[in-house]
Protein backbone atom coordinates (compact mmCIF):
# COMPACT_ATOMS: atom_id res chain seq x y z
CA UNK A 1 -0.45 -17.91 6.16
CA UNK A 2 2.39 -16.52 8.42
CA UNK A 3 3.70 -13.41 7.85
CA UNK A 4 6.74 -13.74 6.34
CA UNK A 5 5.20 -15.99 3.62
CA UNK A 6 2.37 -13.47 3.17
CA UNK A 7 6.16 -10.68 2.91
CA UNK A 8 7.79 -12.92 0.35
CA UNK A 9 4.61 -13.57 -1.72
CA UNK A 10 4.19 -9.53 -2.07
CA UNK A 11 7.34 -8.65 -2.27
CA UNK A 12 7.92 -11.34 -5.90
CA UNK A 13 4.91 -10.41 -6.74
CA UNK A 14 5.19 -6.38 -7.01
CA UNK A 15 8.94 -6.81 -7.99
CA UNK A 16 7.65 -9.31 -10.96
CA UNK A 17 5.27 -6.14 -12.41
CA UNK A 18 8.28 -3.61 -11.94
CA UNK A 19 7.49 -2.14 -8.46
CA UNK A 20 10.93 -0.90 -6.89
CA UNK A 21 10.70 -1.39 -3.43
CA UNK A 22 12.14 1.66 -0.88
CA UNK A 23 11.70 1.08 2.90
CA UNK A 24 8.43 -0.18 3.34
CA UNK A 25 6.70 1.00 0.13
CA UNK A 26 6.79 0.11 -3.36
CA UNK A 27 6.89 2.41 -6.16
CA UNK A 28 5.74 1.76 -9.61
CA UNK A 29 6.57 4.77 -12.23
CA UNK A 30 4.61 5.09 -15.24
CA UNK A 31 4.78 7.61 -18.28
CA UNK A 32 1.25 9.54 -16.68
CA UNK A 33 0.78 8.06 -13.06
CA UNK A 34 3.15 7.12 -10.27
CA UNK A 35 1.52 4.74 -7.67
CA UNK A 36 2.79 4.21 -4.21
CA UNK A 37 1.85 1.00 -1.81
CA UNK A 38 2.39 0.28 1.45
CA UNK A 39 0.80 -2.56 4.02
CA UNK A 40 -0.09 -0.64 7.20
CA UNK A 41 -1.65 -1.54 10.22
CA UNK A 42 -4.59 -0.15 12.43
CA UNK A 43 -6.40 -1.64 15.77
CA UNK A 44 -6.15 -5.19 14.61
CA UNK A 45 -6.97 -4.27 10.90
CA UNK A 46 -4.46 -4.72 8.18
CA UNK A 47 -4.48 -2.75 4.74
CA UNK A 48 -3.37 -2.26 1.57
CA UNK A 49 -3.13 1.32 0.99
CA UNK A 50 -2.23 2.51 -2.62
CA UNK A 51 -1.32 6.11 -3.67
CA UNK A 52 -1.81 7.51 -7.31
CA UNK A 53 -0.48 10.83 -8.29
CA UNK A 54 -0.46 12.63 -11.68
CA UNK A 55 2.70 13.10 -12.71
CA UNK A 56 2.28 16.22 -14.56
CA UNK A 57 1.05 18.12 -11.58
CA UNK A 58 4.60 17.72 -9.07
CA UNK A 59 7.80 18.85 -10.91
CA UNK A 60 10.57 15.66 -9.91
CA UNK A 61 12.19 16.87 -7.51
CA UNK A 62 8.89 16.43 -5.35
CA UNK A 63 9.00 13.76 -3.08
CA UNK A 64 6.87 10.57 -4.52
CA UNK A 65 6.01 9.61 -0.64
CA UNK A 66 4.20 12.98 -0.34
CA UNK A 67 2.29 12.93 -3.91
CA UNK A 68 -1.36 11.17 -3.65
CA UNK A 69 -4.12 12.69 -5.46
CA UNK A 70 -6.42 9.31 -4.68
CA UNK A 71 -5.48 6.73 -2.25
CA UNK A 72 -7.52 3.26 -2.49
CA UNK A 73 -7.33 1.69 0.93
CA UNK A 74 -8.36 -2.54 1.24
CA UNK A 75 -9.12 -3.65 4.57
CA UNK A 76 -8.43 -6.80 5.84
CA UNK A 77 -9.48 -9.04 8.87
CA UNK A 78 -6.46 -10.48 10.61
CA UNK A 79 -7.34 -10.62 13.92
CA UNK A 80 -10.05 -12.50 15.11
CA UNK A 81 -10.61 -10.51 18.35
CA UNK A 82 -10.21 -6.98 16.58
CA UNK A 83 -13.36 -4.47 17.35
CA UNK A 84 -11.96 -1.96 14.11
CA UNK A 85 -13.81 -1.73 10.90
CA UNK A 86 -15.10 -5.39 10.35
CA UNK A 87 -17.14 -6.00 13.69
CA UNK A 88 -19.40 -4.12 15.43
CA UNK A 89 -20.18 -5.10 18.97
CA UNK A 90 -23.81 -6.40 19.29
């Protein structure tokens, strides 16, 4: 899959389950927890990285990009010739 495909495909998808999407990131705001994701990019390994925060603890007027009291990171394997966290040179 190319990456704009892979782009659209997110993008529909997080919009569909009420994600607002800012830059980069998309923002999903619930009544207790406020999750953040963003794709990022590393050596030749691509991730999912998503941000949870308690909303309780941050009054509103604190930034949502700098909450994250767990982040859950999934890795994956784009590039065949990367040497990040998938292969280890034997």
């Amino acid at each position: 899959m190319d990456r704009k495909a892979f782009n659209k495909i997110t993008k529909e998808v997080f919009l569909e389950y009420g994600f607002v999407k800012k830059n980069q990131k998309y923002f999903l705001i619930l009544q207790d927890v406020s999750l953040v994701v963003y794709f990022a990019s590393w050596r030749g390994v691509k991730s999912f990285n998503y941000y949870f925060s308690i909303n309780e603890l941050y009054d509103e007027t604190f930034p949502f990009e700098q909450r994250g009291d767990t982040l859950v990171e999934i890795k994956m394997e784009h590039d065949p010739s990367a040497q990040g966290y998938h292969k280890l040179p034997f």
